[in-house]
PDB file of N, CA and C in Angstrom:
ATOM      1  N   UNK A   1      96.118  80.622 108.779  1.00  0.00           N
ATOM      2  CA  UNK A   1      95.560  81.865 108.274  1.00  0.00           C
ATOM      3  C   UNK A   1      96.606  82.994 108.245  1.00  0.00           C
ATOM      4  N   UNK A   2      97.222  83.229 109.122  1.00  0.00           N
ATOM      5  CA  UNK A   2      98.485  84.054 109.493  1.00  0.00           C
ATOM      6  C   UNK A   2      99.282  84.029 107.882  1.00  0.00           C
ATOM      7  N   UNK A   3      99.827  82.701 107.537  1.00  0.00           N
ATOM      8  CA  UNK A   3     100.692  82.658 106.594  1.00  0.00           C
ATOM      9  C   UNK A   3     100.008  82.795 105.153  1.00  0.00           C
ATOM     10  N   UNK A   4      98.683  82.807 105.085  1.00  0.00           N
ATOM     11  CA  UNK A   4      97.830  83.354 104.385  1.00  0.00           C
ATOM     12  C   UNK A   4      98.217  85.161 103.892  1.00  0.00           C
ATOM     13  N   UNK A   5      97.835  85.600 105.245  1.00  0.00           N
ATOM     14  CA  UNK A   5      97.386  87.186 105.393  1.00  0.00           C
ATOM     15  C   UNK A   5      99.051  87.675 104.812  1.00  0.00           C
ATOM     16  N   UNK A   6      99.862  86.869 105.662  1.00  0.00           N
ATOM     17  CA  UNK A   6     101.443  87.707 104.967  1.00  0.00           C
ATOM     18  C   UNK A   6     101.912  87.578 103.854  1.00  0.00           C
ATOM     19  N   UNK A   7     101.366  86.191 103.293  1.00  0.00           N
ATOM     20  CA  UNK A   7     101.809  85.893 101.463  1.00  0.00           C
ATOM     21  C   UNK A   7     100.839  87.275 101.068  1.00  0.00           C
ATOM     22  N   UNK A   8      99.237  87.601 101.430  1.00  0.00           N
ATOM     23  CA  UNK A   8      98.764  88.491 100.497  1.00  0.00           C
ATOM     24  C   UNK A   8     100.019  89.860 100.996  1.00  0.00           C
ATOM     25  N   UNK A   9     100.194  90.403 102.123  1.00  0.00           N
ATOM     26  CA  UNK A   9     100.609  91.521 102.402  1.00  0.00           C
ATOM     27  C   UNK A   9     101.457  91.987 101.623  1.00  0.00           C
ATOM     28  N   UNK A  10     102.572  90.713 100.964  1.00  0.00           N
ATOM     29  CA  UNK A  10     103.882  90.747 100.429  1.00  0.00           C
ATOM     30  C   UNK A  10     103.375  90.653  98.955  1.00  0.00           C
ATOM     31  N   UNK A  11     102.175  90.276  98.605  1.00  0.00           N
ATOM     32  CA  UNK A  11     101.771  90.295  96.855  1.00  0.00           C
ATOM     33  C   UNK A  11     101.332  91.820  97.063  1.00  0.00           C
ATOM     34  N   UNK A  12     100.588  92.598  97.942  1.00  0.00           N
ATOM     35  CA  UNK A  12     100.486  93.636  97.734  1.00  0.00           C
ATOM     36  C   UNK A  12     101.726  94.846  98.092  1.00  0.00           C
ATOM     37  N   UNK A  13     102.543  94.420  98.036  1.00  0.00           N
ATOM     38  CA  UNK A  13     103.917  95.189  98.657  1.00  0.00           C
ATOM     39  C   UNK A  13     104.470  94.820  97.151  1.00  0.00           C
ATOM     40  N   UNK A  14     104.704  93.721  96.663  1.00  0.00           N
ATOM     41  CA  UNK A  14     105.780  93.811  95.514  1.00  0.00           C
ATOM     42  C   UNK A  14     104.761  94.382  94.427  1.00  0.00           C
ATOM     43  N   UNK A  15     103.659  94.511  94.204  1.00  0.00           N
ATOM     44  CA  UNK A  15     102.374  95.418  93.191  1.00  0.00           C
ATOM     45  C   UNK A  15     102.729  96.510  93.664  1.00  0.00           C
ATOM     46  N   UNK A  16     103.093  97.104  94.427  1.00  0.00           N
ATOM     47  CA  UNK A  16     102.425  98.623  95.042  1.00  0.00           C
ATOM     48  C   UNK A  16     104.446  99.206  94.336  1.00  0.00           C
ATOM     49  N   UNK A  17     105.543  97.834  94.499  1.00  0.00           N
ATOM     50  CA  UNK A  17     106.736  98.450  93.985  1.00  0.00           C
ATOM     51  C   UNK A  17     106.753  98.050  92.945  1.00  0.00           C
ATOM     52  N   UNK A  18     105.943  97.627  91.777  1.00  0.00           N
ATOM     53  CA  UNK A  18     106.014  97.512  90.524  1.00  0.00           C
ATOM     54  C   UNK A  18     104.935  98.704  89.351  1.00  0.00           C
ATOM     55  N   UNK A  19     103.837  98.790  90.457  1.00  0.00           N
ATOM     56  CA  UNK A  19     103.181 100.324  89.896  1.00  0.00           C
ATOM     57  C   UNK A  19     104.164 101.684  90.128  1.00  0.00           C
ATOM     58  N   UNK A  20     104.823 101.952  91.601  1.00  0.00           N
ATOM     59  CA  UNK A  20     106.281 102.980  91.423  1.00  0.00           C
ATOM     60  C   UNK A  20     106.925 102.846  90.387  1.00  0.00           C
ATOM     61  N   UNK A  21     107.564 101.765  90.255  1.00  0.00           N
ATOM     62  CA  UNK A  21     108.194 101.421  89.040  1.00  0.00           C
ATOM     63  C   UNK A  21     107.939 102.023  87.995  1.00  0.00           C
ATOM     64  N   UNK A  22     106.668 101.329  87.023  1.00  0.00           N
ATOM     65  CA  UNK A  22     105.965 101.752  85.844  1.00  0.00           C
ATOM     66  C   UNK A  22     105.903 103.595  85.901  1.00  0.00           C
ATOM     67  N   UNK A  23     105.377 103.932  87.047  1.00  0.00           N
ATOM     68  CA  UNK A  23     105.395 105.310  86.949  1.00  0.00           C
ATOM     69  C   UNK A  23     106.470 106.113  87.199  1.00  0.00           C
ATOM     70  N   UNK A  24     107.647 105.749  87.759  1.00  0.00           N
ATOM     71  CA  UNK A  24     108.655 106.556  87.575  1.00  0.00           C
ATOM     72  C   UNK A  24     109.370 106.721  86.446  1.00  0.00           C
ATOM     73  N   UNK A  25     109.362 105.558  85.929  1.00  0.00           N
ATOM     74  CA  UNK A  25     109.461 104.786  84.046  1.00  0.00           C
ATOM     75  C   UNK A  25     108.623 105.778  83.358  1.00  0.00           C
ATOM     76  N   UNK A  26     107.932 106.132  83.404  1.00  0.00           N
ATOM     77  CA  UNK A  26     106.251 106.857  82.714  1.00  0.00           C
ATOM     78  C   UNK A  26     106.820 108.244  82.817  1.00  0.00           C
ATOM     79  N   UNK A  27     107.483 108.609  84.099  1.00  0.00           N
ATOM     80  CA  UNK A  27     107.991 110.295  84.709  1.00  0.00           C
ATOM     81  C   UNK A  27     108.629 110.558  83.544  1.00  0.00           C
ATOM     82  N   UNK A  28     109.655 109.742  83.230  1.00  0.00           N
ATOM     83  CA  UNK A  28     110.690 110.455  81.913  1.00  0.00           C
ATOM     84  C   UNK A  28     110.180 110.859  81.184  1.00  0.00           C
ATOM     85  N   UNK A  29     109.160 110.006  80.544  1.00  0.00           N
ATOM     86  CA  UNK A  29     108.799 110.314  79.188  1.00  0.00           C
ATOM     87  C   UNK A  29     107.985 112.010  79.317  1.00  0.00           C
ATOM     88  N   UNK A  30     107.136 111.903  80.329  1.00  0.00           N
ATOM     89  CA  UNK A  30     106.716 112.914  80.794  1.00  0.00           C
ATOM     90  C   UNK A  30     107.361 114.300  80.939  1.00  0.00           C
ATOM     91  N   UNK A  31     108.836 114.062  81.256  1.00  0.00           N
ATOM     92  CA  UNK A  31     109.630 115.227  81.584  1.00  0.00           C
ATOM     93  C   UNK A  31     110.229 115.509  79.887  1.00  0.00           C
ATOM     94  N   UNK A  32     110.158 114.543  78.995  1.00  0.00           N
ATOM     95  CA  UNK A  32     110.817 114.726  77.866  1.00  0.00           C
ATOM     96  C   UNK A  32     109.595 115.597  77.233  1.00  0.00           C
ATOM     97  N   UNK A  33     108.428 115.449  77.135  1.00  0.00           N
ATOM     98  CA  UNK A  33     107.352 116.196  76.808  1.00  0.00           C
ATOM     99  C   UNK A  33     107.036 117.434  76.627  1.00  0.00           C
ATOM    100  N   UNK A  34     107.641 117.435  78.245  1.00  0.00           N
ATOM    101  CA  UNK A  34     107.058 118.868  78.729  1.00  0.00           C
ATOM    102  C   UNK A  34     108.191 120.155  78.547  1.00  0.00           C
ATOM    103  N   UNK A  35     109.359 119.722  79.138  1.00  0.00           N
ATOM    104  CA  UNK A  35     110.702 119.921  78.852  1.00  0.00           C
ATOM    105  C   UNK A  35     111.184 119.242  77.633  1.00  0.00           C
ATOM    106  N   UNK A  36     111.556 120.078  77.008  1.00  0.00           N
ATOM    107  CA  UNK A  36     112.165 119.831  75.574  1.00  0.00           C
ATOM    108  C   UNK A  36     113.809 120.036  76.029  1.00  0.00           C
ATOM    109  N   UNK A  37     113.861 121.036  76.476  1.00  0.00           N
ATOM    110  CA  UNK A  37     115.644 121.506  76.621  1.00  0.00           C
ATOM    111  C   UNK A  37     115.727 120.491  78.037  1.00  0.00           C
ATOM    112  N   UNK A  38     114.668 119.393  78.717  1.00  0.00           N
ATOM    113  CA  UNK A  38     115.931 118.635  79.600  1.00  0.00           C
ATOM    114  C   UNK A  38     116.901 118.020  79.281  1.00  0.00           C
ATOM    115  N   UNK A  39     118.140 117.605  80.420  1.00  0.00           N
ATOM    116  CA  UNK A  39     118.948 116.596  80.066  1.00  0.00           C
ATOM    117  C   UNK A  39     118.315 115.832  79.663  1.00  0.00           C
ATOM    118  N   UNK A  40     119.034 115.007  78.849  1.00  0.00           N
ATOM    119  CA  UNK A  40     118.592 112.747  78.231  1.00  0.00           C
ATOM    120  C   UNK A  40     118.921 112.255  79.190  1.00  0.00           C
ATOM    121  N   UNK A  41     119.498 112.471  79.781  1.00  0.00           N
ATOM    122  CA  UNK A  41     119.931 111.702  81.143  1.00  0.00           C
ATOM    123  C   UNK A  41     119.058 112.020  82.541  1.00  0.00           C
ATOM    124  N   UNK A  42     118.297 112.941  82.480  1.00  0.00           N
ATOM    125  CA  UNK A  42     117.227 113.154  83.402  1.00  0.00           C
ATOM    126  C   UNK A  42     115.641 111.986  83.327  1.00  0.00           C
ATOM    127  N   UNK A  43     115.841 111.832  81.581  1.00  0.00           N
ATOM    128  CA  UNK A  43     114.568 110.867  81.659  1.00  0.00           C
ATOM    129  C   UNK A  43     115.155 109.429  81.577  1.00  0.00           C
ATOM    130  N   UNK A  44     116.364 109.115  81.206  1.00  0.00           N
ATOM    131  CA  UNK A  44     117.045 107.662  80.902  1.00  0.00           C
ATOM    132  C   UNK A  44     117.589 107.052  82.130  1.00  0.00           C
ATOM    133  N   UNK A  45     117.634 108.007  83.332  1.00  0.00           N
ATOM    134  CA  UNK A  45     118.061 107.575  84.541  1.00  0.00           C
ATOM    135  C   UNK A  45     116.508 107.120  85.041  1.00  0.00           C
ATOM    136  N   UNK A  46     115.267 108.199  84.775  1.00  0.00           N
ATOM    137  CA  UNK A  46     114.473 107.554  85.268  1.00  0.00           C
ATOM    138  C   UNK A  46     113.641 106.430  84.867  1.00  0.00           C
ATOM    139  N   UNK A  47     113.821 105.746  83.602  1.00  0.00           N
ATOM    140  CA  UNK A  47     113.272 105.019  82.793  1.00  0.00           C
ATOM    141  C   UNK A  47     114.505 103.520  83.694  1.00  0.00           C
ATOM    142  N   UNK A  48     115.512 103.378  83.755  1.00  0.00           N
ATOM    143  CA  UNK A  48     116.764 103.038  84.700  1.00  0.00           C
ATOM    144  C   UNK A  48     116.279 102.487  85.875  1.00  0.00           C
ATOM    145  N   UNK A  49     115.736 103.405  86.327  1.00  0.00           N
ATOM    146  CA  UNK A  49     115.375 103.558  88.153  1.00  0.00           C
ATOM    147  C   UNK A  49     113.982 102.638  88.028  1.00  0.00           C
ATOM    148  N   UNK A  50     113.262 102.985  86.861  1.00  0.00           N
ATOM    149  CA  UNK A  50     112.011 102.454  86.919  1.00  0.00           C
ATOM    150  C   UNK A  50     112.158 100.576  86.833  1.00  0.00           C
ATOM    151  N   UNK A  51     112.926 100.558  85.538  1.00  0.00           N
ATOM    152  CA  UNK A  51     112.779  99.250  85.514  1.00  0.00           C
ATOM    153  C   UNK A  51     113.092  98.868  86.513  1.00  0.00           C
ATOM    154  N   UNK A  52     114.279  99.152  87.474  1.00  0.00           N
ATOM    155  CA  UNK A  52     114.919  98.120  88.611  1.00  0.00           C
ATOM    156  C   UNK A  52     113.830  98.084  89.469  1.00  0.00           C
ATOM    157  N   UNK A  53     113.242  99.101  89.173  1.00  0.00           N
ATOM    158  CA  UNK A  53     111.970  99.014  90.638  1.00  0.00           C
ATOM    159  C   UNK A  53     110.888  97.961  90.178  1.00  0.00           C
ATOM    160  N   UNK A  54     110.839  97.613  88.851  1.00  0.00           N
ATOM    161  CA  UNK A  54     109.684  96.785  88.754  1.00  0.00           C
ATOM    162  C   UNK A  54     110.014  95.531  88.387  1.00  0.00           C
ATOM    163  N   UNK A  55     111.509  94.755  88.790  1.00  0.00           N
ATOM    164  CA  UNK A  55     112.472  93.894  88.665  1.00  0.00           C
ATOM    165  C   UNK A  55     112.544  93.730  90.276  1.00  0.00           C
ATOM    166  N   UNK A  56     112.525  94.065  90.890  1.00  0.00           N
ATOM    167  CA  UNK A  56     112.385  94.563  92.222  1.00  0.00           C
ATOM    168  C   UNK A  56     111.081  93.785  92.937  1.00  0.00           C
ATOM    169  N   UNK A  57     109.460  94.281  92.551  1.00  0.00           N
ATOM    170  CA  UNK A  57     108.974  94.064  92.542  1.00  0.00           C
ATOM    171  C   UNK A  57     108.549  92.506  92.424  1.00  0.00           C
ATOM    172  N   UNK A  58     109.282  92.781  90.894  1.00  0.00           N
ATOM    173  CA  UNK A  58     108.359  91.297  90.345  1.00  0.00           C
ATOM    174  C   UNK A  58     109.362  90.060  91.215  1.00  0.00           C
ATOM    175  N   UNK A  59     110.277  90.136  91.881  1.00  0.00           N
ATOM    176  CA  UNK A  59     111.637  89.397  92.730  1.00  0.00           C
ATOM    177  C   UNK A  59     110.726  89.091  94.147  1.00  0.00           C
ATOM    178  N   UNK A  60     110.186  90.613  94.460  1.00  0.00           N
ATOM    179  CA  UNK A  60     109.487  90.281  96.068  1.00  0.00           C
ATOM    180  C   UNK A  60     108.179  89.481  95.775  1.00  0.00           C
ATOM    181  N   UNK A  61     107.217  88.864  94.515  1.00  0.00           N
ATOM    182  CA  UNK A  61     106.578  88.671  94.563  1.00  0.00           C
ATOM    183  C   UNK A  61     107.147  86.428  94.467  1.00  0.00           C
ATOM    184  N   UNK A  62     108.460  86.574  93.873  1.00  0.00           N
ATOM    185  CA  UNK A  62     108.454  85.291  93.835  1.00  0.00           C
ATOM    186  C   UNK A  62     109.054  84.941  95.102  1.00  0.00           C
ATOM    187  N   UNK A  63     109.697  85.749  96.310  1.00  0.00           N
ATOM    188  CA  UNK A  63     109.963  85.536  97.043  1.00  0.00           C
ATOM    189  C   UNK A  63     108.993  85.231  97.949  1.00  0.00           C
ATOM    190  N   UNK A  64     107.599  86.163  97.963  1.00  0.00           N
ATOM    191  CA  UNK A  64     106.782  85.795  99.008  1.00  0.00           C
ATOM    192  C   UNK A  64     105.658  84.278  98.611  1.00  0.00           C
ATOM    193  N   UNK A  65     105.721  83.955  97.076  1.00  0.00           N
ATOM    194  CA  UNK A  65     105.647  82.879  96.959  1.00  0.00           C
ATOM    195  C   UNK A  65     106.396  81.212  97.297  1.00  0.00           C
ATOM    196  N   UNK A  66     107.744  81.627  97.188  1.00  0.00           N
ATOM    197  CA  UNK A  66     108.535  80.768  97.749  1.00  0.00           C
ATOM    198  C   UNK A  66     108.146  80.458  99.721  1.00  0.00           C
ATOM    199  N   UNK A  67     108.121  81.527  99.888  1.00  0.00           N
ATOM    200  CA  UNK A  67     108.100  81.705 101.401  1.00  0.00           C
ATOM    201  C   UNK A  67     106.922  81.237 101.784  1.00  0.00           C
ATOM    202  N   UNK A  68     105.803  81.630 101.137  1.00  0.00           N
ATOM    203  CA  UNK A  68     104.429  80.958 101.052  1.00  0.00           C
ATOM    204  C   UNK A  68     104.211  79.062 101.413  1.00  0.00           C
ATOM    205  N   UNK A  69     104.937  78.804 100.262  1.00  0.00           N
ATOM    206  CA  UNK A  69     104.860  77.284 100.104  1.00  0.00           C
ATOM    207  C   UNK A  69     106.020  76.493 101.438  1.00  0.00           C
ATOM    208  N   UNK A  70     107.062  77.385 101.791  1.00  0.00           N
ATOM    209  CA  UNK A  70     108.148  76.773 102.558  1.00  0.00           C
ATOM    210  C   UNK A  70     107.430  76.918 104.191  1.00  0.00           C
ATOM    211  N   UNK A  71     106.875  77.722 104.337  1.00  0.00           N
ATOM    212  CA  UNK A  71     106.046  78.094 105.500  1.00  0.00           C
ATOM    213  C   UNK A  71     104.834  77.322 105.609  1.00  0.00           C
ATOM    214  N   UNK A  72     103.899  76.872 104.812  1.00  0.00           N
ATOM    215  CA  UNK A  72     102.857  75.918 104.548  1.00  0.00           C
ATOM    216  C   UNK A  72     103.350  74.620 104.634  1.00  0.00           C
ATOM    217  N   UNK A  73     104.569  74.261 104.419  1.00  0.00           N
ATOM    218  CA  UNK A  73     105.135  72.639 104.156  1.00  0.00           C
ATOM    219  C   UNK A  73     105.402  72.827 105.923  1.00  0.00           C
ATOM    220  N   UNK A  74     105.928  73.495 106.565  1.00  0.00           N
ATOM    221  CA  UNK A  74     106.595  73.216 107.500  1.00  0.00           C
ATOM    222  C   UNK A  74     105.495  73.437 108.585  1.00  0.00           C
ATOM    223  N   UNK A  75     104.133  73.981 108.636  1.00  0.00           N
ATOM    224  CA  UNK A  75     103.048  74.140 109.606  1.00  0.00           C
ATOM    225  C   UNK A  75     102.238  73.255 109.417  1.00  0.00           C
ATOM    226  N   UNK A  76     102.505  72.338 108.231  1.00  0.00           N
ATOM    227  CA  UNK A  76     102.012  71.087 108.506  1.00  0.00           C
ATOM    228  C   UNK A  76     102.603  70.333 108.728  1.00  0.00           C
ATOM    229  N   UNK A  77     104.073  70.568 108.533  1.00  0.00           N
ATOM    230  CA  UNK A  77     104.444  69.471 109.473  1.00  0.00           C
ATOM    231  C   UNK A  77     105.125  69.305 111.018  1.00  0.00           C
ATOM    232  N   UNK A  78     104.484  70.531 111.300  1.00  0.00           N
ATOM    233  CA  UNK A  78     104.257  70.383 112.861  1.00  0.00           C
ATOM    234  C   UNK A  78     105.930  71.381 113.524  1.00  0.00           C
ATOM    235  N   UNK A  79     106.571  71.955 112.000  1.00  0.00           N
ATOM    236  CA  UNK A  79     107.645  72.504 112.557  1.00  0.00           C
ATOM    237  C   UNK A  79     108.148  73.622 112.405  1.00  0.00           C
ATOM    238  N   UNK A  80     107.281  74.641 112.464  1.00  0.00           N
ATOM    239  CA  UNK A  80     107.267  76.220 111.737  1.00  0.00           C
ATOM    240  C   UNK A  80     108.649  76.825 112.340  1.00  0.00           C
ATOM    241  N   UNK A  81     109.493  77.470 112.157  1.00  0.00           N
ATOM    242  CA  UNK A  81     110.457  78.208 112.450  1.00  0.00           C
ATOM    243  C   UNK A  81     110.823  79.433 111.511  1.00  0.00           C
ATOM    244  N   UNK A  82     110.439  80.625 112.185  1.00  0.00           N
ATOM    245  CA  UNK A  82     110.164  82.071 111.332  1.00  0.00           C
ATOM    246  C   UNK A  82     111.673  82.361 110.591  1.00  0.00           C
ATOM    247  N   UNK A  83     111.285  82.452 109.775  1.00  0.00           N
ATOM    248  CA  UNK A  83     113.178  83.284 109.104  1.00  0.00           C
ATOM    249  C   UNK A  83     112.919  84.385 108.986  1.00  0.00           C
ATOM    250  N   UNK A  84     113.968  85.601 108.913  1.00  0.00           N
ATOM    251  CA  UNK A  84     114.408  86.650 109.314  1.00  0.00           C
ATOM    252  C   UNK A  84     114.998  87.132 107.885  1.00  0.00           C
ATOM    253  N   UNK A  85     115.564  86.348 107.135  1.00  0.00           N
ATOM    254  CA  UNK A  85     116.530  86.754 105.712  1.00  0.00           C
ATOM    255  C   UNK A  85     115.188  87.858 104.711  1.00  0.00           C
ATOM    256  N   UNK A  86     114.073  86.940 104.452  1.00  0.00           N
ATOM    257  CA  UNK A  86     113.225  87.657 103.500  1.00  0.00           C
ATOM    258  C   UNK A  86     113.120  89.296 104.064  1.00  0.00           C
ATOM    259  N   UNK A  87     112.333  88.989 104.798  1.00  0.00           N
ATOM    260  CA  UNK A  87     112.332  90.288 105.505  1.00  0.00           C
ATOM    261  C   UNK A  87     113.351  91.273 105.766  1.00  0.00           C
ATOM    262  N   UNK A  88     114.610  90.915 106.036  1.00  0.00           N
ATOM    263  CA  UNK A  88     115.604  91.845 106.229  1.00  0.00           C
ATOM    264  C   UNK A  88     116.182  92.573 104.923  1.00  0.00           C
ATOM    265  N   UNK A  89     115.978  91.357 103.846  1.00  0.00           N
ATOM    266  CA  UNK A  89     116.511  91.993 102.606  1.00  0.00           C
ATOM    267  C   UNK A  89     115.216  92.972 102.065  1.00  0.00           C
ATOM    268  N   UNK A  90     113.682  92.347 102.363  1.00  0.00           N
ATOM    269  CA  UNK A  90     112.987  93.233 101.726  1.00  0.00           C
ATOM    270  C   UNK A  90     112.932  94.898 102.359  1.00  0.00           C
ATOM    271  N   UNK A  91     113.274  95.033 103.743  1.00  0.00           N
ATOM    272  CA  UNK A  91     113.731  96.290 104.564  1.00  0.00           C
ATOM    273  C   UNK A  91     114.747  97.186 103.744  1.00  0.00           C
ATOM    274  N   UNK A  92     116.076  96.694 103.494  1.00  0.00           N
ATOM    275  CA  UNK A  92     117.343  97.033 103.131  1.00  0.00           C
ATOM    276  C   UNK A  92     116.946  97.031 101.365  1.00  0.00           C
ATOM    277  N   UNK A  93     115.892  96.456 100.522  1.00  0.00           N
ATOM    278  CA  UNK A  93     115.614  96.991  99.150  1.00  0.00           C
ATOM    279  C   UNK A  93     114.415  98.221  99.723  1.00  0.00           C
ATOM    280  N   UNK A  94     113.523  98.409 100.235  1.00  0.00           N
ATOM    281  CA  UNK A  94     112.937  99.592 100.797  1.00  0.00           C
ATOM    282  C   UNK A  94     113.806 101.083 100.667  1.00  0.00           C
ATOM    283  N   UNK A  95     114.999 100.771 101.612  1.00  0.00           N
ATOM    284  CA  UNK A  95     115.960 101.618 101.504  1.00  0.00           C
ATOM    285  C   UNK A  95     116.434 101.964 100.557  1.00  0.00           C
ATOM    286  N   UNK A  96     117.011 101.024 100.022  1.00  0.00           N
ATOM    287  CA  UNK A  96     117.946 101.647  98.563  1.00  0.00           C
ATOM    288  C   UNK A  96     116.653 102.143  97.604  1.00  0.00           C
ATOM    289  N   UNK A  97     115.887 101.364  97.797  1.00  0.00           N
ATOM    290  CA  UNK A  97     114.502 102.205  96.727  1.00  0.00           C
ATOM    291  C   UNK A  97     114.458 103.595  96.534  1.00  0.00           C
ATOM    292  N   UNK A  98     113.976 104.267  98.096  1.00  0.00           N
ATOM    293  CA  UNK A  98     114.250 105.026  98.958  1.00  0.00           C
ATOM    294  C   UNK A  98     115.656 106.208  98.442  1.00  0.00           C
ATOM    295  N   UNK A  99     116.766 105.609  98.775  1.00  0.00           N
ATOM    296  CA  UNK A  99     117.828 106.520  98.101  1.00  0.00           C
ATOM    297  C   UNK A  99     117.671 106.715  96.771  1.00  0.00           C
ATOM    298  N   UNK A 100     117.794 105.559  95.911  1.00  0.00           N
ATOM    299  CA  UNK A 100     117.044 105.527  94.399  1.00  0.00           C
ATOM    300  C   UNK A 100     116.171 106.666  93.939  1.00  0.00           C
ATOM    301  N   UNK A 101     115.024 106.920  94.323  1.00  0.00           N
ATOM    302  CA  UNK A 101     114.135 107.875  94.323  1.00  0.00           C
ATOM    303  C   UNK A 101     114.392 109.226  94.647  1.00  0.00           C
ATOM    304  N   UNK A 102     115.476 109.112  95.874  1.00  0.00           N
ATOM    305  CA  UNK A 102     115.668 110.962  95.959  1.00  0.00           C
ATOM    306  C   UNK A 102     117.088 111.296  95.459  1.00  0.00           C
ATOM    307  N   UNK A 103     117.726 110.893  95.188  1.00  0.00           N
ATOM    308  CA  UNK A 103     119.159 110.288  94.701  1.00  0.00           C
ATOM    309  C   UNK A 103     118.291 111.070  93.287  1.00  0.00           C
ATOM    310  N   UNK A 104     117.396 110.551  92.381  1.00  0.00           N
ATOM    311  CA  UNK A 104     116.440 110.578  91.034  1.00  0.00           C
ATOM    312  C   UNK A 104     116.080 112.104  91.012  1.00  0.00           C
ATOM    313  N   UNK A 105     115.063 112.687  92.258  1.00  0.00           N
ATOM    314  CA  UNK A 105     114.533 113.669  92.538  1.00  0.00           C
ATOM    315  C   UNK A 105     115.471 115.053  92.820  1.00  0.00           C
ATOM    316  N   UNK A 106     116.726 114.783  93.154  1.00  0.00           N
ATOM    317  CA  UNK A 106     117.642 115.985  93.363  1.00  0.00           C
ATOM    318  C   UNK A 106     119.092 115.833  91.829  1.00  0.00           C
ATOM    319  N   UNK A 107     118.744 114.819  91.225  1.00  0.00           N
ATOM    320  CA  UNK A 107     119.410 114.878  89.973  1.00  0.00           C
ATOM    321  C   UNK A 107     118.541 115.978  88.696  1.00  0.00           C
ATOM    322  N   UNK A 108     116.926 115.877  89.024  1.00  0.00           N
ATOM    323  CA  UNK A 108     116.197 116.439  88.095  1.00  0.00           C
ATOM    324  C   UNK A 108     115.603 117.667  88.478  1.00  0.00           C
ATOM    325  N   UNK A 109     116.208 117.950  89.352  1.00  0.00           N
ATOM    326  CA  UNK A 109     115.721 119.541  90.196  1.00  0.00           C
ATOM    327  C   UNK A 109     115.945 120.505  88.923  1.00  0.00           C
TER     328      UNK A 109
END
């Protein structure tokens, strides 16, 4: 059940960074709208930022599928041993997300 609850946790973690995505993608167009005299480079960085985030996303979702099935093969067969890699990289993309976003937010001030 455990390896259940964390495959969903991680489908709702790479959704929750693929809706950021779409909407930071969505922000540009928005800022081109409203602001006529912005930079092009204020909405093309965020259209940029967006896709990687929902490339991002759609990456953590095949990862927690992979992890899903490699974790299920091995608790049945009697030899579970937790890895540390998924998780550490999905921490350290958090982050750069993270910089990504305000890195985004103090370019369009």
């Amino acid at each position: 059940m455990a390896n259940e609850r964390t495959y969903l946790a991680w489908i709702r973690t790479g959704i929750t960074v693929i809706a950021l995505g779409f909407v930071v993608a969505k922000f540009g167009i928005i800022i081109r709208e409203l602001v006529p005299n912005a930079p092009s480079t204020s909405y093309h960085l965020s259209s940029e930022i967006g896709i990687i985030l929902v490339i991002i996303g759609g990456g953590m979702q095949l990862l927690a599928l992979r992890s899903f099935f490699r974790n299920k093969k091995n608790i049945d067969m009697g030899r579970y041993i937790p890895s540390t890699i998924p998780e550490a990289l999905a921490g350290i993309l958090s982050v750069v997300i993270a910089i990504l976003v305000v890195v985004y937010m103090v370019i369009t001030l």
